[in-house]
C-alpha atoms as a PDB file:
ATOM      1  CA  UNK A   1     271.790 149.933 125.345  1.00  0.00           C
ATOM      2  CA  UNK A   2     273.715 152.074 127.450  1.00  0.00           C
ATOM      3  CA  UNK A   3     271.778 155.698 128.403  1.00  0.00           C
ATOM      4  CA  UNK A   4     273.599 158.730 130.256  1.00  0.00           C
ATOM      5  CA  UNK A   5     271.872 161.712 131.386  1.00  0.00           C
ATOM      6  CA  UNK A   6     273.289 165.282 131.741  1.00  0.00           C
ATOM      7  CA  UNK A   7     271.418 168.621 132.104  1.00  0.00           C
ATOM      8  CA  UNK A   8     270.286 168.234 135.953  1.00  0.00           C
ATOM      9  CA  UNK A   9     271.276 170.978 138.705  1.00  0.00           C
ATOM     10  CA  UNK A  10     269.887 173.619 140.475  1.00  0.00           C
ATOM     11  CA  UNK A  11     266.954 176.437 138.798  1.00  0.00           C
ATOM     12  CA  UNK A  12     264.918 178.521 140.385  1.00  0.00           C
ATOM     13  CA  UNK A  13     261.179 178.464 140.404  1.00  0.00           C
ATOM     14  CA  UNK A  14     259.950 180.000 137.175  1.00  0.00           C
ATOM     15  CA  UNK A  15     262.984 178.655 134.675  1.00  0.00           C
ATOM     16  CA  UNK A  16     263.311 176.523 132.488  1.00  0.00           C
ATOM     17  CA  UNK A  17     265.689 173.335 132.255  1.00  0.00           C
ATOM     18  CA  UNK A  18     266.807 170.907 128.952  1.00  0.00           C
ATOM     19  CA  UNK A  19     268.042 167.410 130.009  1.00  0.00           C
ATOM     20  CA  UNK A  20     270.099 165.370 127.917  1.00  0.00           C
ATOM     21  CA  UNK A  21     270.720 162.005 127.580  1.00  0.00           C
ATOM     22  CA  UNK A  22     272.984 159.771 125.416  1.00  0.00           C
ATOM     23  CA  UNK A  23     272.408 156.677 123.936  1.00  0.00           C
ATOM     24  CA  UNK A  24     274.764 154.024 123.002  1.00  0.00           C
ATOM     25  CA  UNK A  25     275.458 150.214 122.137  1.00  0.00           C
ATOM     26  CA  UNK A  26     272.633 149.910 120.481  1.00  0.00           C
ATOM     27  CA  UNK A  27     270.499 151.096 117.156  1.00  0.00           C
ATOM     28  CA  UNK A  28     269.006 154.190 118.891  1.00  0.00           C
ATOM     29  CA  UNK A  29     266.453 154.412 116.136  1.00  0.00           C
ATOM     30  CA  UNK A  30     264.945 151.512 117.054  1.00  0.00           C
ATOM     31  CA  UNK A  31     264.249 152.396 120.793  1.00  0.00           C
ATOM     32  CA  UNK A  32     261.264 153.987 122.710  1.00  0.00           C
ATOM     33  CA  UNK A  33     262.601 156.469 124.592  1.00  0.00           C
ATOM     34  CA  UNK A  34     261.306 158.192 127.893  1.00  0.00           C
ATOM     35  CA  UNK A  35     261.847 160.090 131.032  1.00  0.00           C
ATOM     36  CA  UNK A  36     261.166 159.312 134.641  1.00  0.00           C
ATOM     37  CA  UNK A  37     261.505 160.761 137.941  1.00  0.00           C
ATOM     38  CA  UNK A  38     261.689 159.855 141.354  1.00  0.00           C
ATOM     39  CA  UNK A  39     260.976 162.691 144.025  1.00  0.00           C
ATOM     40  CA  UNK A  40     262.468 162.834 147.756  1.00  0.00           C
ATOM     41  CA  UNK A  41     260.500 159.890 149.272  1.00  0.00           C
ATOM     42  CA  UNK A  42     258.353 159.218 146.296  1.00  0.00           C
ATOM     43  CA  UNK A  43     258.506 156.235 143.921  1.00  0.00           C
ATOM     44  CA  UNK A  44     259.668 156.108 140.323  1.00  0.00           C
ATOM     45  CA  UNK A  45     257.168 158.132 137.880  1.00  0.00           C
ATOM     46  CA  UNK A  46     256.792 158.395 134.045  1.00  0.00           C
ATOM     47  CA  UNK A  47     257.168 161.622 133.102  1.00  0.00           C
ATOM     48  CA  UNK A  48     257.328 161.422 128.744  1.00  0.00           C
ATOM     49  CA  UNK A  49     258.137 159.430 125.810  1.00  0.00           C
ATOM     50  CA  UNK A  50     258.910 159.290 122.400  1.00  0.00           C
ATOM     51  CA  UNK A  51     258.238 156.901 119.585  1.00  0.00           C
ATOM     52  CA  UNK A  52     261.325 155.662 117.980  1.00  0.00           C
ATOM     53  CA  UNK A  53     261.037 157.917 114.841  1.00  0.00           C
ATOM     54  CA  UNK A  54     259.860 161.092 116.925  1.00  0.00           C
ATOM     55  CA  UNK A  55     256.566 161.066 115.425  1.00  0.00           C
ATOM     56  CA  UNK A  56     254.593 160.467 118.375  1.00  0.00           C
ATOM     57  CA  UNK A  57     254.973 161.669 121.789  1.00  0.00           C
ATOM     58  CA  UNK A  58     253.391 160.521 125.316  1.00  0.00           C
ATOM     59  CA  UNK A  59     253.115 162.086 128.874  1.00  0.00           C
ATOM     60  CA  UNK A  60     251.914 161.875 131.677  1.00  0.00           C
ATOM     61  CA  UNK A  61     248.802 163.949 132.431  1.00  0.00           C
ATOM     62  CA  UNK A  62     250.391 166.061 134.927  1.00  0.00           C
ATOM     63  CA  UNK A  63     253.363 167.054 132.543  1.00  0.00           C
ATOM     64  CA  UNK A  64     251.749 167.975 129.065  1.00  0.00           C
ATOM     65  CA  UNK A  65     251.190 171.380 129.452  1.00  0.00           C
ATOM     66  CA  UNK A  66     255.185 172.084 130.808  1.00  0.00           C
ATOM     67  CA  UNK A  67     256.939 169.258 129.261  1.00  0.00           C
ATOM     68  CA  UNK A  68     258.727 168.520 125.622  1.00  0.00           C
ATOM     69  CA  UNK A  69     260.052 165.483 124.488  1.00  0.00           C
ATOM     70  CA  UNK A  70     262.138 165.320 121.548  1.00  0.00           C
ATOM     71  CA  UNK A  71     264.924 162.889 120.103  1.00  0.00           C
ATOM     72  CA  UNK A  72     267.844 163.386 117.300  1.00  0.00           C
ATOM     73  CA  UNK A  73     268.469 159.951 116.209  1.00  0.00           C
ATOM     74  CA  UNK A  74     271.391 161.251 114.510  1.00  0.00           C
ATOM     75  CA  UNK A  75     272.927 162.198 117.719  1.00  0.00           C
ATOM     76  CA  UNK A  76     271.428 159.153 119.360  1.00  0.00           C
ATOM     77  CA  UNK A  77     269.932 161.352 121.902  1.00  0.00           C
ATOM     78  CA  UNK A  78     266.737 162.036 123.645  1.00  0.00           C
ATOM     79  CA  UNK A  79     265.775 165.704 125.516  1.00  0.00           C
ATOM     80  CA  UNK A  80     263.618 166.543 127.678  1.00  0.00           C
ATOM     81  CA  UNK A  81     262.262 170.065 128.424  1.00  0.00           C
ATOM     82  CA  UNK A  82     260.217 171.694 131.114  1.00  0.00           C
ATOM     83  CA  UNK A  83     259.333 174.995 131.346  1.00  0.00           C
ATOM     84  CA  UNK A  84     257.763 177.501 134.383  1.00  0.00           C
ATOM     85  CA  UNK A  85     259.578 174.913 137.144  1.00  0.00           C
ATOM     86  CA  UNK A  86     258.057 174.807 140.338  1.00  0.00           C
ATOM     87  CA  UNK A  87     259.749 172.852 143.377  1.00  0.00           C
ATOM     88  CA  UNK A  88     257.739 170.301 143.237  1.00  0.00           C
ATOM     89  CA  UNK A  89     260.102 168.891 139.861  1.00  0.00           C
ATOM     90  CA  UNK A  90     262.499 168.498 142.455  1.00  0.00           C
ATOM     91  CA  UNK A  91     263.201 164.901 141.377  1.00  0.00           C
ATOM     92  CA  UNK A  92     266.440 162.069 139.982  1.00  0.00           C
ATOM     93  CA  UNK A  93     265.305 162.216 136.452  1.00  0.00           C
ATOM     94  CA  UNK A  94     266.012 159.190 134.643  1.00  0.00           C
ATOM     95  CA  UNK A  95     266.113 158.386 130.860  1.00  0.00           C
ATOM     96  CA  UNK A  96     265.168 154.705 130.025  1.00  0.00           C
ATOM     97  CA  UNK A  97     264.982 152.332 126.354  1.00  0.00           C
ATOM     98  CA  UNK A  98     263.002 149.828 125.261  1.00  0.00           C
ATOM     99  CA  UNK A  99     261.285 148.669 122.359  1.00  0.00           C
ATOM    100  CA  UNK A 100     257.796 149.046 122.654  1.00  0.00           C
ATOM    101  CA  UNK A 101     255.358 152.062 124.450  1.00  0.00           C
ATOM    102  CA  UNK A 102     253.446 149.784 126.710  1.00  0.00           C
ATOM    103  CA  UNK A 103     257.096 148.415 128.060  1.00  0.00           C
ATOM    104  CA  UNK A 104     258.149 152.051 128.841  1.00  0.00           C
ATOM    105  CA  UNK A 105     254.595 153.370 130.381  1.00  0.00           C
ATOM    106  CA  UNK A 106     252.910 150.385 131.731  1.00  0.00           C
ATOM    107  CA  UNK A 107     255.498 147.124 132.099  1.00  0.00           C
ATOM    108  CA  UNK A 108     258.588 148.863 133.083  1.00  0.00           C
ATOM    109  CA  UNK A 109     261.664 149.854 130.253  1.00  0.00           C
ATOM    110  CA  UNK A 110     264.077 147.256 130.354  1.00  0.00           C
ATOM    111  CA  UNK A 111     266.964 149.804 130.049  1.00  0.00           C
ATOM    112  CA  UNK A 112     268.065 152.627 132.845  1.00  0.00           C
ATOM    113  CA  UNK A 113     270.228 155.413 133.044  1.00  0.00           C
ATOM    114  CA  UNK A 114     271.743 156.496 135.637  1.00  0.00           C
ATOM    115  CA  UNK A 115     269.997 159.863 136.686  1.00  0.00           C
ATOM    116  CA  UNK A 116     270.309 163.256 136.763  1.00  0.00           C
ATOM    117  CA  UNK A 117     269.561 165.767 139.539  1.00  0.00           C
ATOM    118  CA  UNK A 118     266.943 168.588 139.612  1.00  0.00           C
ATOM    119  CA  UNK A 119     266.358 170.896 142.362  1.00  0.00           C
ATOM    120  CA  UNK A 120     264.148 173.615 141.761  1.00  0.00           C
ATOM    121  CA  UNK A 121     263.973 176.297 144.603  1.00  0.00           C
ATOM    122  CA  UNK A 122     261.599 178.359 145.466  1.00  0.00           C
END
């Protein structure tokens, strides 16, 4: 499956940002979906994910208060939303597929997109 992410640039501390990403070569619907990110000197992180019907979400304990994942399978998309930025989100977010949960928060997702830029200021 083939994954593209849009929606990254730079927000100031406070706002709000959607990021989008694409989905394609594959039966979306039958995909975990999730976001990552990787700040300045930092490695990869899991971020959220979403169960390939949308009825069940994950994140990671730092992000569940500021963070919404959400999917349209009709679209074959996946979004991610996070609210009250701070600089610290200043990251490469990534979207990534695979087929089951533990692949995407514990093994690794076998599929990658390319990564989308956030910088918050301050």
């Amino acid at each position: 499956v083939q994954l593209q992410a849009v929606g990254g640039g730079l927000v100031q501390a406070g706002g709000s940002l959607r990021l989008s990403c694409v989905a394609s070569g594959r039966t979306f619907s039958n995909y975990v979906m999730g976001w990552f990110r990787q700040a300045p000197g930092k490695e990869r992180a899991f971020v959220a994910a979403i169960s390939p019907s949308g009825d069940r979400t994950y994140y990671a304990n730092s992000m569940t208060v500021r963070t919404t994942i959400s999917r349209d399978n009709a679209k074959n998309k996946v979004y991610l939303q996070i609210s009250s930025l701070k600089p610290e989100d200043t990251a490469i977010y990534y979207c990534a597929a695979d087929e089951t949960i533990s692949a995407m928060t514990s093994l690794g997702p076998g599929y990658w997109g390319q990564g989308t830029q956030v910088t918050v200021s301050s």
